[in-house]
PDB file of N, CA and C in Angstrom:
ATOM      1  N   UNK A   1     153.705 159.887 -22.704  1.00  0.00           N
ATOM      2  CA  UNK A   1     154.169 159.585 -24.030  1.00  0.00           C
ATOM      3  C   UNK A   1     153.444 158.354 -24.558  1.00  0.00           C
ATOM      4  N   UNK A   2     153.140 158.457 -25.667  1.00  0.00           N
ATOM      5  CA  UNK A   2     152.379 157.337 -26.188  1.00  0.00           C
ATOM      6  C   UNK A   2     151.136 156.799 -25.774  1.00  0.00           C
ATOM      7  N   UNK A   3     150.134 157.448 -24.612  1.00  0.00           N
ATOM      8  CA  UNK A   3     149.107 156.713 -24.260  1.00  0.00           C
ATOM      9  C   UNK A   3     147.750 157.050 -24.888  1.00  0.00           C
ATOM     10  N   UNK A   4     146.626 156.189 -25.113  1.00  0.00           N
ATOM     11  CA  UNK A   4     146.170 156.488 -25.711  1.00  0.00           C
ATOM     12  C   UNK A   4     144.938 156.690 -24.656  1.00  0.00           C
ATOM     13  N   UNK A   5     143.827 157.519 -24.768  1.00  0.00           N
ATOM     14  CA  UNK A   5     142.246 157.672 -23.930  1.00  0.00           C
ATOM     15  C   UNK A   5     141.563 157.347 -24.752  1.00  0.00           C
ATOM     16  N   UNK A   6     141.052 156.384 -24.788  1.00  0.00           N
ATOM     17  CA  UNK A   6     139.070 156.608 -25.069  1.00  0.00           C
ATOM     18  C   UNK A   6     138.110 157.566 -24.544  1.00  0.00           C
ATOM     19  N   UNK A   7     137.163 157.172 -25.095  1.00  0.00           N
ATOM     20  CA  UNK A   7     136.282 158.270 -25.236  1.00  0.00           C
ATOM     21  C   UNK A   7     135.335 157.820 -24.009  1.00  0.00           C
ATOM     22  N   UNK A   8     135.268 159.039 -23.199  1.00  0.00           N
ATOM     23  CA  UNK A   8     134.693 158.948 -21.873  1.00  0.00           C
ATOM     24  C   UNK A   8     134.973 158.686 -21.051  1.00  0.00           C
ATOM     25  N   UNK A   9     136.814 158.909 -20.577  1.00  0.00           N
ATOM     26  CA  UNK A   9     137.328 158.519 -19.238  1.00  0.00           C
ATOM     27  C   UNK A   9     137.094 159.481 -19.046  1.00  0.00           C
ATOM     28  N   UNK A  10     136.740 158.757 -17.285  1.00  0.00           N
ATOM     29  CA  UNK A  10     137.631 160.113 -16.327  1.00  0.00           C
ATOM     30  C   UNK A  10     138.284 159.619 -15.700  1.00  0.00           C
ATOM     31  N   UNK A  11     139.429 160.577 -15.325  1.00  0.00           N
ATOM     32  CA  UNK A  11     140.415 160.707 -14.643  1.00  0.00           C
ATOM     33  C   UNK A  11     140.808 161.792 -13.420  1.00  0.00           C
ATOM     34  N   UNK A  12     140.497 161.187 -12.462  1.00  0.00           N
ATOM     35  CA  UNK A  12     140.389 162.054 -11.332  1.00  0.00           C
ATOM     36  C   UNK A  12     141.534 162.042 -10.473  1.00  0.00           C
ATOM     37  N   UNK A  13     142.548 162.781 -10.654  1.00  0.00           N
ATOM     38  CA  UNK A  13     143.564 163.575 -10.275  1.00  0.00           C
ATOM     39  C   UNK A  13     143.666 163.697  -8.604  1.00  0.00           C
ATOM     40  N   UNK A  14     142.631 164.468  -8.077  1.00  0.00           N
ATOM     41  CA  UNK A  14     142.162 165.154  -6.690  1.00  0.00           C
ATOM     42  C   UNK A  14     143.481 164.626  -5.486  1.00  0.00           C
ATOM     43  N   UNK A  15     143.926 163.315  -5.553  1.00  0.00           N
ATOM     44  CA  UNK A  15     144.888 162.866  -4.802  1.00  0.00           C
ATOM     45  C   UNK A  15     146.043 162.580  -5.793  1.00  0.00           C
ATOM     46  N   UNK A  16     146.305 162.604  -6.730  1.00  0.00           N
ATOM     47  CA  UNK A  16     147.490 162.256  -7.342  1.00  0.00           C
ATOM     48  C   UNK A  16     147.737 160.873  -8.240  1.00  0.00           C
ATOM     49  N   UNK A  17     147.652 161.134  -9.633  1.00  0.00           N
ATOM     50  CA  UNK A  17     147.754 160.266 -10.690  1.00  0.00           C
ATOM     51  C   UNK A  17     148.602 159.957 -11.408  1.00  0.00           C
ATOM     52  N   UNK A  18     149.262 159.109 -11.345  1.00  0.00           N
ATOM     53  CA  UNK A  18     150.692 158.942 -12.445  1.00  0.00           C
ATOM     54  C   UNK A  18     150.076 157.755 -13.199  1.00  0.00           C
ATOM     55  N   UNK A  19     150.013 158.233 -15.019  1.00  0.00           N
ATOM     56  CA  UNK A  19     150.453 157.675 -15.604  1.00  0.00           C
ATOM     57  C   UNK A  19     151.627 157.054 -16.434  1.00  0.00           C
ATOM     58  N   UNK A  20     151.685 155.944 -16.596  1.00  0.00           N
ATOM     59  CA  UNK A  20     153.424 155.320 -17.524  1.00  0.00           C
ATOM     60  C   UNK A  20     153.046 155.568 -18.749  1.00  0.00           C
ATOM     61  N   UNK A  21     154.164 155.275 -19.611  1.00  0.00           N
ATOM     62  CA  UNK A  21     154.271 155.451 -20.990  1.00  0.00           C
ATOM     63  C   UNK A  21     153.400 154.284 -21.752  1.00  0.00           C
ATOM     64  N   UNK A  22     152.835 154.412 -23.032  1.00  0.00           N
ATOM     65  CA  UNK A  22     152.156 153.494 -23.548  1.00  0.00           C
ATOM     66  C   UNK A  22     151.288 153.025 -23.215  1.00  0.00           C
ATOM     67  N   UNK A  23     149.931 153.418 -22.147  1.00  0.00           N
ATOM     68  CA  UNK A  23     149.055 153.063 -21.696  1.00  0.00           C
ATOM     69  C   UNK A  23     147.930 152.961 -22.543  1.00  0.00           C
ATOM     70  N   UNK A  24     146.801 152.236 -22.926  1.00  0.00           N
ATOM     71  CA  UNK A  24     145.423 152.067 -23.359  1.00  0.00           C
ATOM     72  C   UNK A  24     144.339 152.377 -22.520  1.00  0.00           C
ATOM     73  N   UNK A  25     143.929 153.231 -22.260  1.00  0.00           N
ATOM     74  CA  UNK A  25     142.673 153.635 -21.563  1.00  0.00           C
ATOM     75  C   UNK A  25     141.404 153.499 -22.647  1.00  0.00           C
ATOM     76  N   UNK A  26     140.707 152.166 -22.719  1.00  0.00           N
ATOM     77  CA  UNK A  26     139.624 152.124 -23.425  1.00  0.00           C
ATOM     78  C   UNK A  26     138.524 153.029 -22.949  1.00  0.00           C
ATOM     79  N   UNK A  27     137.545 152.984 -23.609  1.00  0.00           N
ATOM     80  CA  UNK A  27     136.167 154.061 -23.171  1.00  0.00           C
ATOM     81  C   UNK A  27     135.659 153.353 -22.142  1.00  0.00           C
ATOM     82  N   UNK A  28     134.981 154.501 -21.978  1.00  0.00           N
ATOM     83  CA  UNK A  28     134.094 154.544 -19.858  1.00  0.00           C
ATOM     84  C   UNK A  28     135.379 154.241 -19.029  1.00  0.00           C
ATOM     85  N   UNK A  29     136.346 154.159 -19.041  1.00  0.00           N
ATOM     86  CA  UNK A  29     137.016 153.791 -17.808  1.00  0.00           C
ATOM     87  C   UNK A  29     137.007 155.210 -16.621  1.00  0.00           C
ATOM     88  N   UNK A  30     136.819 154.689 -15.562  1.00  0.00           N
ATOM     89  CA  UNK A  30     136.933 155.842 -14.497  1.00  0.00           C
ATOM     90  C   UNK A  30     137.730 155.569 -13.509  1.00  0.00           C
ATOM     91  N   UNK A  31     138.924 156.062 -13.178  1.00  0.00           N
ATOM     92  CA  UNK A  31     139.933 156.143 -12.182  1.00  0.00           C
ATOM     93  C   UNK A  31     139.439 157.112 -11.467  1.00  0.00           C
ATOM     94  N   UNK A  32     139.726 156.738  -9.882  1.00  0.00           N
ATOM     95  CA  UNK A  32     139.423 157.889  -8.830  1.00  0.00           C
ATOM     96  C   UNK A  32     140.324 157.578  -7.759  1.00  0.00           C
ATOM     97  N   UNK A  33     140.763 159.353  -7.368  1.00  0.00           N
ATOM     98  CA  UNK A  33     141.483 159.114  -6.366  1.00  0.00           C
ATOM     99  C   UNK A  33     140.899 159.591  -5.190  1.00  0.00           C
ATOM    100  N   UNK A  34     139.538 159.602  -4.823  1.00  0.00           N
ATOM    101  CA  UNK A  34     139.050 160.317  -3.823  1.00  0.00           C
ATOM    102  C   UNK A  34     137.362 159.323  -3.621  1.00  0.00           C
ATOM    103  N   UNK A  35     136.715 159.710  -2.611  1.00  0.00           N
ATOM    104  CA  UNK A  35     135.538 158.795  -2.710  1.00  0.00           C
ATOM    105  C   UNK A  35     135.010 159.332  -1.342  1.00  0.00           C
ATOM    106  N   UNK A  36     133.402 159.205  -1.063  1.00  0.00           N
ATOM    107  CA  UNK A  36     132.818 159.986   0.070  1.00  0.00           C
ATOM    108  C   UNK A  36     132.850 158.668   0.801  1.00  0.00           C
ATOM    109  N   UNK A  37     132.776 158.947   2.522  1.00  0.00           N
ATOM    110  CA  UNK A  37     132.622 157.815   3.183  1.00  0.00           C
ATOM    111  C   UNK A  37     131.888 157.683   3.242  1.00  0.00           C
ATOM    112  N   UNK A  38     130.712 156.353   3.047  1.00  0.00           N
ATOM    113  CA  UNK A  38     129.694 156.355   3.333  1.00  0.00           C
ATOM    114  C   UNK A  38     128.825 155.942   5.110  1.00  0.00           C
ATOM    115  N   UNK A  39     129.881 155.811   5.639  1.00  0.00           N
ATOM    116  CA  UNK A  39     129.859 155.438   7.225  1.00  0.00           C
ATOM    117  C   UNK A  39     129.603 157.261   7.871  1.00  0.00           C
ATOM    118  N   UNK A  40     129.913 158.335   7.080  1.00  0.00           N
ATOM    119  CA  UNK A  40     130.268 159.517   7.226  1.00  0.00           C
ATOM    120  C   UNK A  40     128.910 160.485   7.769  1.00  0.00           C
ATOM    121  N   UNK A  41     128.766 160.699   8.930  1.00  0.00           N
ATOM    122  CA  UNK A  41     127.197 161.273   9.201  1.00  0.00           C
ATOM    123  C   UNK A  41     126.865 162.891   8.096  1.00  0.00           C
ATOM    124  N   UNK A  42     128.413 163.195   7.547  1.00  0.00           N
ATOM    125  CA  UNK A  42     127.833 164.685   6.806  1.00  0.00           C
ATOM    126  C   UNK A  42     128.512 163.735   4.968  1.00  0.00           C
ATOM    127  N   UNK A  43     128.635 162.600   5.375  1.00  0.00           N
ATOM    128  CA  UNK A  43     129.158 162.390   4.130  1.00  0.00           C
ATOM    129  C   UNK A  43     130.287 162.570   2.847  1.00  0.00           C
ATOM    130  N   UNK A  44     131.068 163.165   3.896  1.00  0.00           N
ATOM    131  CA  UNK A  44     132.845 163.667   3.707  1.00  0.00           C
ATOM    132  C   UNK A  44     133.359 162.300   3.196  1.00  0.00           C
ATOM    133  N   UNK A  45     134.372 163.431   2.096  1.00  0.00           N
ATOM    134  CA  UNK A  45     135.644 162.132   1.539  1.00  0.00           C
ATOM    135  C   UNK A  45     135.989 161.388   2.529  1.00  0.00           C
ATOM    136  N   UNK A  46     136.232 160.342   2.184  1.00  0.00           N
ATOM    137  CA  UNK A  46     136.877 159.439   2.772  1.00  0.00           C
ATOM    138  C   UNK A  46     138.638 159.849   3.384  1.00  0.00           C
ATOM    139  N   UNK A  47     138.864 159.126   4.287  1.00  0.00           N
ATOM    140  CA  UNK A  47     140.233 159.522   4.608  1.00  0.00           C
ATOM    141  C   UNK A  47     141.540 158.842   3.511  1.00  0.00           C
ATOM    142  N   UNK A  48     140.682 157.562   3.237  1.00  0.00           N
ATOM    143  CA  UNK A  48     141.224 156.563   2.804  1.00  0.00           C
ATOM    144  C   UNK A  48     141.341 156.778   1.330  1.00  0.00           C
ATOM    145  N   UNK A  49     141.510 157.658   0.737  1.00  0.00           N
ATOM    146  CA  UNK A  49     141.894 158.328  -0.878  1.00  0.00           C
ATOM    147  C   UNK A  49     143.330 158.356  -0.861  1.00  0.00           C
ATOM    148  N   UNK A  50     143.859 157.685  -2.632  1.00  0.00           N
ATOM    149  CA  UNK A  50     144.863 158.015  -2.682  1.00  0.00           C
ATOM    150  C   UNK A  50     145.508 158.284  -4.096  1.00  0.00           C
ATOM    151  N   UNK A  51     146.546 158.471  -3.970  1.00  0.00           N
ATOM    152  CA  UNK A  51     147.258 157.946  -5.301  1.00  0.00           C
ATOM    153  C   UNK A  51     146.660 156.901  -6.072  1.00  0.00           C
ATOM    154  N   UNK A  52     146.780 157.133  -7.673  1.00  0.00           N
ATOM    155  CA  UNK A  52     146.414 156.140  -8.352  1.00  0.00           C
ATOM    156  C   UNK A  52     147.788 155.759  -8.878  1.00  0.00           C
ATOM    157  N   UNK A  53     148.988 154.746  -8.865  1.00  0.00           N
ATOM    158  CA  UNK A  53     149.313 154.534 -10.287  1.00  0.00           C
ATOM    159  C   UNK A  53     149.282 153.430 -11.107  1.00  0.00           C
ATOM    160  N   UNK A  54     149.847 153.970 -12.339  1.00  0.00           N
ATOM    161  CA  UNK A  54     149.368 153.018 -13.720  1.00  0.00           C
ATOM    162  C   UNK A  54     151.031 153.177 -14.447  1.00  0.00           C
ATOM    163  N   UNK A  55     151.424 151.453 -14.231  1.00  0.00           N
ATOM    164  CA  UNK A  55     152.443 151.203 -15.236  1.00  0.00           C
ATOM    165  C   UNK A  55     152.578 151.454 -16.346  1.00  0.00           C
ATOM    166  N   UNK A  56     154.312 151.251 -16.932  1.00  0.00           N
ATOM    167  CA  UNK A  56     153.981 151.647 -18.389  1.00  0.00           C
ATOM    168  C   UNK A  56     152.816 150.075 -18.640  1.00  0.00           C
ATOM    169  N   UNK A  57     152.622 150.264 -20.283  1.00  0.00           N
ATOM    170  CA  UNK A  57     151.846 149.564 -21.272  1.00  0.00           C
ATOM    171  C   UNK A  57     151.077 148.578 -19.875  1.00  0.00           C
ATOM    172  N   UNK A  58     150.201 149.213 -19.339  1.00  0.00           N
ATOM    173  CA  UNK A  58     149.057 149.037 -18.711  1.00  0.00           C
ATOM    174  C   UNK A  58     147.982 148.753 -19.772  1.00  0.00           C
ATOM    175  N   UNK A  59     147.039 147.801 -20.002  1.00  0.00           N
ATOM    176  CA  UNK A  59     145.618 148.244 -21.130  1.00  0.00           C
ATOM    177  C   UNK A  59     144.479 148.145 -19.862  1.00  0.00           C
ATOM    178  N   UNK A  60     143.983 149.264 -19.837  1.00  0.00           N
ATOM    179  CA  UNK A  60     142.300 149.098 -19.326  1.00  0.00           C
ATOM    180  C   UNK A  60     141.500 149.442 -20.522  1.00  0.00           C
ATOM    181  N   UNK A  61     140.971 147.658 -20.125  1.00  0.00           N
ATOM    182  CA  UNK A  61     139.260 147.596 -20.719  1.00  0.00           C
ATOM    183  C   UNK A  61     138.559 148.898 -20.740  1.00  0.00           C
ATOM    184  N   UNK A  62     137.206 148.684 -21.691  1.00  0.00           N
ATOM    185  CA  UNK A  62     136.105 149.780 -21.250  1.00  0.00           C
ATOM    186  C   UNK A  62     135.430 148.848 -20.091  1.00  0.00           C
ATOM    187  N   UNK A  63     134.402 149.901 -19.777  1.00  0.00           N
ATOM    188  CA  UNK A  63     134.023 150.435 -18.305  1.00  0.00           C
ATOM    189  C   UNK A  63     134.782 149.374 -17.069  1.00  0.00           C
ATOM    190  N   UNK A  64     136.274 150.212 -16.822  1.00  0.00           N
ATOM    191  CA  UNK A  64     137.029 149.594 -15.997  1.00  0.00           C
ATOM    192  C   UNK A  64     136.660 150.360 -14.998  1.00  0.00           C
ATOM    193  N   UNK A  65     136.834 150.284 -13.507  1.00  0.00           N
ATOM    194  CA  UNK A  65     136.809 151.075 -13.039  1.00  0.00           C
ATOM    195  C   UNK A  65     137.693 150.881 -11.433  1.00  0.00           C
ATOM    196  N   UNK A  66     138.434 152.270 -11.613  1.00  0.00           N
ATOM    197  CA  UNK A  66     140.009 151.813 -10.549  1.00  0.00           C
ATOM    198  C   UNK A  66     139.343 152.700  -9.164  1.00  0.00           C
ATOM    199  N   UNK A  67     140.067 152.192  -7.930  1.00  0.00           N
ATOM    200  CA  UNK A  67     139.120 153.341  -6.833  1.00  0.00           C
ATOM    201  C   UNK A  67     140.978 153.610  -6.320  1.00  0.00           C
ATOM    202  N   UNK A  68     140.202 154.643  -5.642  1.00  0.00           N
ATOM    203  CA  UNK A  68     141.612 155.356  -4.711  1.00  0.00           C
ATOM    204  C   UNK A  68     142.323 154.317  -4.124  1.00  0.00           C
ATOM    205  N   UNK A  69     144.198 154.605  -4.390  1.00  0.00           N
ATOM    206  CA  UNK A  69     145.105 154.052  -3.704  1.00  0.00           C
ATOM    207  C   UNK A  69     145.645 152.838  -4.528  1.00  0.00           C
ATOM    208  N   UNK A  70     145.035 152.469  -5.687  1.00  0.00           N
ATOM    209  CA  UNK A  70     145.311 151.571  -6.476  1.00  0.00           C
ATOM    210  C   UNK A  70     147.110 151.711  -6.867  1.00  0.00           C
ATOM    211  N   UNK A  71     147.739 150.694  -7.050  1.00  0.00           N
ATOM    212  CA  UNK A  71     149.365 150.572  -8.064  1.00  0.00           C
ATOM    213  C   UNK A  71     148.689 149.531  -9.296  1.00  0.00           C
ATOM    214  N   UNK A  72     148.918 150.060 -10.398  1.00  0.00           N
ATOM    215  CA  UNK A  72     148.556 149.070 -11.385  1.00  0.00           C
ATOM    216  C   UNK A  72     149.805 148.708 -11.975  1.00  0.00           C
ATOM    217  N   UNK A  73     150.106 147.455 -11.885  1.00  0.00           N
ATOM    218  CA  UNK A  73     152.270 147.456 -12.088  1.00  0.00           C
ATOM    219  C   UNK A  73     151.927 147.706 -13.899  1.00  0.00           C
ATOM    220  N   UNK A  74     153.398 147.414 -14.481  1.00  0.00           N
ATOM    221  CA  UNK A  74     153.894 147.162 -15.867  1.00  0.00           C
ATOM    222  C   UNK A  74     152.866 145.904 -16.432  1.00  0.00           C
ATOM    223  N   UNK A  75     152.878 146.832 -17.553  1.00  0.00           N
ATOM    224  CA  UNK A  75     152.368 145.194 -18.495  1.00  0.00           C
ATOM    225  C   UNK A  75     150.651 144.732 -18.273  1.00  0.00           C
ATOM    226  N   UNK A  76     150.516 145.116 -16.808  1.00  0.00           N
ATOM    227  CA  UNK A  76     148.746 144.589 -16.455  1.00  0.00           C
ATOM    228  C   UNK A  76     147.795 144.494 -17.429  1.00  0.00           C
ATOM    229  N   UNK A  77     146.824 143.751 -17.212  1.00  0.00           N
ATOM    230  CA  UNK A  77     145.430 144.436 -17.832  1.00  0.00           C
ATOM    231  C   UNK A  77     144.499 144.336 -17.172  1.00  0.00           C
ATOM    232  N   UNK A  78     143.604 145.073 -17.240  1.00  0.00           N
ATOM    233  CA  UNK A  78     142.705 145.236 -16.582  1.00  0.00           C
ATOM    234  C   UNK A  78     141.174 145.065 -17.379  1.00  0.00           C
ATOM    235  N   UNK A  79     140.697 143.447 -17.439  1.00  0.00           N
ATOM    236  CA  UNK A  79     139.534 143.512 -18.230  1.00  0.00           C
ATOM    237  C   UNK A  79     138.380 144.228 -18.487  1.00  0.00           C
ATOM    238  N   UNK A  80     137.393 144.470 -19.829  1.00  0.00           N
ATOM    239  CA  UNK A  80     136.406 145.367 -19.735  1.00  0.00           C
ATOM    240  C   UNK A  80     135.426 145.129 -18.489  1.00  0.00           C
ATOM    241  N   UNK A  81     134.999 146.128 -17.756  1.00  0.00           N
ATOM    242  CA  UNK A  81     133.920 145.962 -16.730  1.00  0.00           C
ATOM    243  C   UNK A  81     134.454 145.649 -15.597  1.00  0.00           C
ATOM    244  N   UNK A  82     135.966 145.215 -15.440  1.00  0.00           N
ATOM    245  CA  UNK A  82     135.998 145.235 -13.541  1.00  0.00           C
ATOM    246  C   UNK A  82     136.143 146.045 -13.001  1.00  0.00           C
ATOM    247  N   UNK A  83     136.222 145.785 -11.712  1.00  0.00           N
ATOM    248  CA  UNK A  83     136.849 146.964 -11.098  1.00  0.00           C
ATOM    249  C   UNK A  83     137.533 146.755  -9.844  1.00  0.00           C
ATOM    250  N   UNK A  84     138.553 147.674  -9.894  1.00  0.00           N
ATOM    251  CA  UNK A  84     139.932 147.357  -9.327  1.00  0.00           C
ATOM    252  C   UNK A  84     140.015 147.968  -8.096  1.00  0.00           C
ATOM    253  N   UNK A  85     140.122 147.363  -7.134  1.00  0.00           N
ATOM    254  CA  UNK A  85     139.818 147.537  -5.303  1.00  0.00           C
ATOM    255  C   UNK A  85     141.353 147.637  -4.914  1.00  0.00           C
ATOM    256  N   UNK A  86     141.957 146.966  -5.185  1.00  0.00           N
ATOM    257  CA  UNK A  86     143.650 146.594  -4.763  1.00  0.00           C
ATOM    258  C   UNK A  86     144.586 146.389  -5.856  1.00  0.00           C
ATOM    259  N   UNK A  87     145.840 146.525  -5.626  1.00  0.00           N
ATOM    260  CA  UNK A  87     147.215 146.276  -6.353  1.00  0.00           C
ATOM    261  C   UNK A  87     147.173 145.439  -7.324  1.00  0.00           C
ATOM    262  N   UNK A  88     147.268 145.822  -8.614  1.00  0.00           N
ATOM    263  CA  UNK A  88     147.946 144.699  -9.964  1.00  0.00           C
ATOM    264  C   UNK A  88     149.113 144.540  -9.923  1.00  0.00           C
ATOM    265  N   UNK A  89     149.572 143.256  -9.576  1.00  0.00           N
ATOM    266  CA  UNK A  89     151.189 142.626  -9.909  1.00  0.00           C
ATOM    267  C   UNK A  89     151.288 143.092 -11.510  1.00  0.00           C
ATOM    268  N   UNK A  90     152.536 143.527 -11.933  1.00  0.00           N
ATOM    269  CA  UNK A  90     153.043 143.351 -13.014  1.00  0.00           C
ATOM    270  C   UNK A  90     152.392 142.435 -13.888  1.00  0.00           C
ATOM    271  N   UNK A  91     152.550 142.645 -15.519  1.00  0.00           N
ATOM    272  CA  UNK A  91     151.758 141.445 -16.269  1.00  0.00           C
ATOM    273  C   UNK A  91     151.223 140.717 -15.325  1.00  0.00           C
ATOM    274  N   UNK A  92     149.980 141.058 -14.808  1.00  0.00           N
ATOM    275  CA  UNK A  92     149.219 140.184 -14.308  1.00  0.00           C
ATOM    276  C   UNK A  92     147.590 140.532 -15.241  1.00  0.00           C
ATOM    277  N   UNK A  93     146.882 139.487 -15.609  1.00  0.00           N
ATOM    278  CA  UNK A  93     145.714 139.680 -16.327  1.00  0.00           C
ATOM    279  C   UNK A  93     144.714 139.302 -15.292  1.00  0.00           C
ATOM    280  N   UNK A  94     143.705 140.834 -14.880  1.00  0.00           N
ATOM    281  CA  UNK A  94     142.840 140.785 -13.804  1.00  0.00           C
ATOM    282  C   UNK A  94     140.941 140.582 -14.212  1.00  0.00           C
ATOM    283  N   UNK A  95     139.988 140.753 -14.076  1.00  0.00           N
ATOM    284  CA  UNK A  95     139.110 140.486 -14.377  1.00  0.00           C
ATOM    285  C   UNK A  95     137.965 140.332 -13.002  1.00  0.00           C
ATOM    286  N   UNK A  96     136.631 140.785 -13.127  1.00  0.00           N
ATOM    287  CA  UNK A  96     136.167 140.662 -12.362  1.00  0.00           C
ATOM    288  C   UNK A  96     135.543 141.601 -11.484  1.00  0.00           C
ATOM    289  N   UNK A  97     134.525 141.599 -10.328  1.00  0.00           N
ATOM    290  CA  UNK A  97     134.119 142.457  -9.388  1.00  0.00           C
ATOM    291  C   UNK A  97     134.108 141.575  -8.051  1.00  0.00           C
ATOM    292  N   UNK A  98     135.145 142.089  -7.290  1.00  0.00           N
ATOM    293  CA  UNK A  98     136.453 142.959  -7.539  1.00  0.00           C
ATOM    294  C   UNK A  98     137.223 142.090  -8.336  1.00  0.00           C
ATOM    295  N   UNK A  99     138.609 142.786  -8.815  1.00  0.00           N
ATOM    296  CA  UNK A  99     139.438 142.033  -9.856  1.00  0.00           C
ATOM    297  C   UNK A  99     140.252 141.376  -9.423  1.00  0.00           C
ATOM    298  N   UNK A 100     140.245 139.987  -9.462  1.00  0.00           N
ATOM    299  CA  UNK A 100     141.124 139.214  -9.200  1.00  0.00           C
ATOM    300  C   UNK A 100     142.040 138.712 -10.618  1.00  0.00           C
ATOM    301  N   UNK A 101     143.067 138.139 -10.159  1.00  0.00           N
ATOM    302  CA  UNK A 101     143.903 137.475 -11.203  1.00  0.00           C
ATOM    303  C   UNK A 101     143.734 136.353 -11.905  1.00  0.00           C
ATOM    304  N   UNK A 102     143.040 136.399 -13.420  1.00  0.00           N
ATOM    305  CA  UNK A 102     142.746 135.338 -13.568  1.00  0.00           C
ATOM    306  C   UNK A 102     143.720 134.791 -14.894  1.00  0.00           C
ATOM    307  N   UNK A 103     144.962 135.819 -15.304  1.00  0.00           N
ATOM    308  CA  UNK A 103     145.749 134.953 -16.205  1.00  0.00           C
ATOM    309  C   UNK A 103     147.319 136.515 -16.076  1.00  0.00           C
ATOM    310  N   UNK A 104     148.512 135.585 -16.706  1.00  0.00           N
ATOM    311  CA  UNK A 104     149.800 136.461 -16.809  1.00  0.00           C
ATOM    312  C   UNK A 104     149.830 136.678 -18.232  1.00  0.00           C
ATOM    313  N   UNK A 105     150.279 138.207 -18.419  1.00  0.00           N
ATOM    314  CA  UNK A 105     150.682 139.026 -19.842  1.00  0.00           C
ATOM    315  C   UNK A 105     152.361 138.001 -20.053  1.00  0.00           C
ATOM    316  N   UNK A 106     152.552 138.267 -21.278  1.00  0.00           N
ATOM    317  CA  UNK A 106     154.335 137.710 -21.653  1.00  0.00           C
ATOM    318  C   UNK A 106     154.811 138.969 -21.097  1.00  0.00           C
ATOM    319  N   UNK A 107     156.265 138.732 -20.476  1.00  0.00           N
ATOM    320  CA  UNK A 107     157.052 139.960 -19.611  1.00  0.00           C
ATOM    321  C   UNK A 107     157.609 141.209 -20.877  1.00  0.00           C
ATOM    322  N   UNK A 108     157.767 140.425 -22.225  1.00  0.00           N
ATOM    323  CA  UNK A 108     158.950 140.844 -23.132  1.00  0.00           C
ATOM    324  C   UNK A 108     157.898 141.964 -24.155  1.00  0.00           C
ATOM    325  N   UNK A 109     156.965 142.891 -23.372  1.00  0.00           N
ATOM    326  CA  UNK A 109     156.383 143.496 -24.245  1.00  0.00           C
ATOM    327  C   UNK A 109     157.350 145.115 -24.802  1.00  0.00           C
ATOM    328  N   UNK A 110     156.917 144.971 -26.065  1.00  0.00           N
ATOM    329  CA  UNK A 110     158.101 146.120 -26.621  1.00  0.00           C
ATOM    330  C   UNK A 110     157.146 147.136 -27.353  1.00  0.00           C
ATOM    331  N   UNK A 111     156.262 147.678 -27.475  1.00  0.00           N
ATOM    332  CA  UNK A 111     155.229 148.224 -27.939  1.00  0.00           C
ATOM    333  C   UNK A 111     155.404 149.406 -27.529  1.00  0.00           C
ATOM    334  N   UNK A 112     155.316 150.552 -28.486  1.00  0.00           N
ATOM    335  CA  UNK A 112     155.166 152.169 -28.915  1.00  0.00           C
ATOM    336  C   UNK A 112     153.868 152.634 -29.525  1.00  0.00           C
ATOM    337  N   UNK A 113     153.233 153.018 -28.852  1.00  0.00           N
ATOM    338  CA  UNK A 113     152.217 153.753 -29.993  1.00  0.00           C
ATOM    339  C   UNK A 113     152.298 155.740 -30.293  1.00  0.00           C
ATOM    340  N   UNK A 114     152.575 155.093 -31.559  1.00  0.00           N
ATOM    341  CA  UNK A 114     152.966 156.752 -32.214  1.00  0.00           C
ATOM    342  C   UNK A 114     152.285 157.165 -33.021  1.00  0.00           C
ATOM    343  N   UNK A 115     150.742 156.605 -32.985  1.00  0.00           N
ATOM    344  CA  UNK A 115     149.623 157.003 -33.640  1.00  0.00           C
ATOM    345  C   UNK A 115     149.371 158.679 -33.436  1.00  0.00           C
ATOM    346  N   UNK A 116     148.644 159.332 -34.261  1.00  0.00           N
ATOM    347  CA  UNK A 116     148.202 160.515 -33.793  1.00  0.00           C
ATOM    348  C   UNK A 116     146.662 160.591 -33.338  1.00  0.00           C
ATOM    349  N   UNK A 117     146.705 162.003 -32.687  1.00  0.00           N
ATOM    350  CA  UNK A 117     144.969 161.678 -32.081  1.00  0.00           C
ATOM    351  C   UNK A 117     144.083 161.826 -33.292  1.00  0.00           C
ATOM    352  N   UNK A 118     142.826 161.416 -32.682  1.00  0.00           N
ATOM    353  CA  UNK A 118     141.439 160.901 -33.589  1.00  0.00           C
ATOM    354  C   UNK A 118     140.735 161.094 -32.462  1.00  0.00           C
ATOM    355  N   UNK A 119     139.595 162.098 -33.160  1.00  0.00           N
ATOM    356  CA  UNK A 119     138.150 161.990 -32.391  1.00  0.00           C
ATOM    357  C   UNK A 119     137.557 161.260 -32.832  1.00  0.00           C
ATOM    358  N   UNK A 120     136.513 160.602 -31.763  1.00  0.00           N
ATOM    359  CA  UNK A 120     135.434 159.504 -31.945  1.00  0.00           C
ATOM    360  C   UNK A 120     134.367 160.309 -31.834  1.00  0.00           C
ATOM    361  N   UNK A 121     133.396 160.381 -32.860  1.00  0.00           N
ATOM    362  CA  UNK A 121     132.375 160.713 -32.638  1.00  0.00           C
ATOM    363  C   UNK A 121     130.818 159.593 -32.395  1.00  0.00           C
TER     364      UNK A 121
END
């Protein structure tokens, strides 16, 4: 309900994706729940794939990019261009390769978006 995609995610499902309500998925972002090992002599998924999830009113930047097993809590953000190796605390503002925490969202966010869709061309 209410989330919005940019233009040019992907969203890779393969292990299991929950999105929350009110999310911002800016463009290029790529979530994955799966990944080849590269230690792997035939080059097989990894064992280590998982679940992605994404709180409500989550915003990812463009070209964010989340890897398998990620929790992205409530409220997060996730700046343009990092990319996210491990767990976002709640309103926590992340940034970086890999993303660390470099500032907190206000807890009291109340935001709906009931826009309708629009293609970007």
């Amino acid at each position: 309900m209410g989330t919005i995609v940019g233009d040019n995610v992907l969203l890779d499902a393969r292990r299991g994706l929950t999105i929350g309500k009110n999310v911002n998925f800016s463009s290029n972002v790529s979530v994955y729940t799966l990944q080849h090992d590269h230690r792997s002599p035939t080059f097989s998924c990894s064992p280590d794939g998982g679940n992605v999830a994404i709180g409500d009113r989550v915003w990812i930047g463009c070209n964010v990019v989340i890897l398998p097993g990620v929790t992205i809590g409530e409220g997060a953000v996730c700046c343009s261009g990092c990319v996210v190796t491990k767990d976002v605390e709640p309103y926590a503002v992340v940034a970086g390769i890999p993303a660390k925490k470099v500032n907190e969202r206000p807890h009291d966010l109340r935001y709906e978006f009931k826009g309708k869709t629009v293609r970007l061309y």
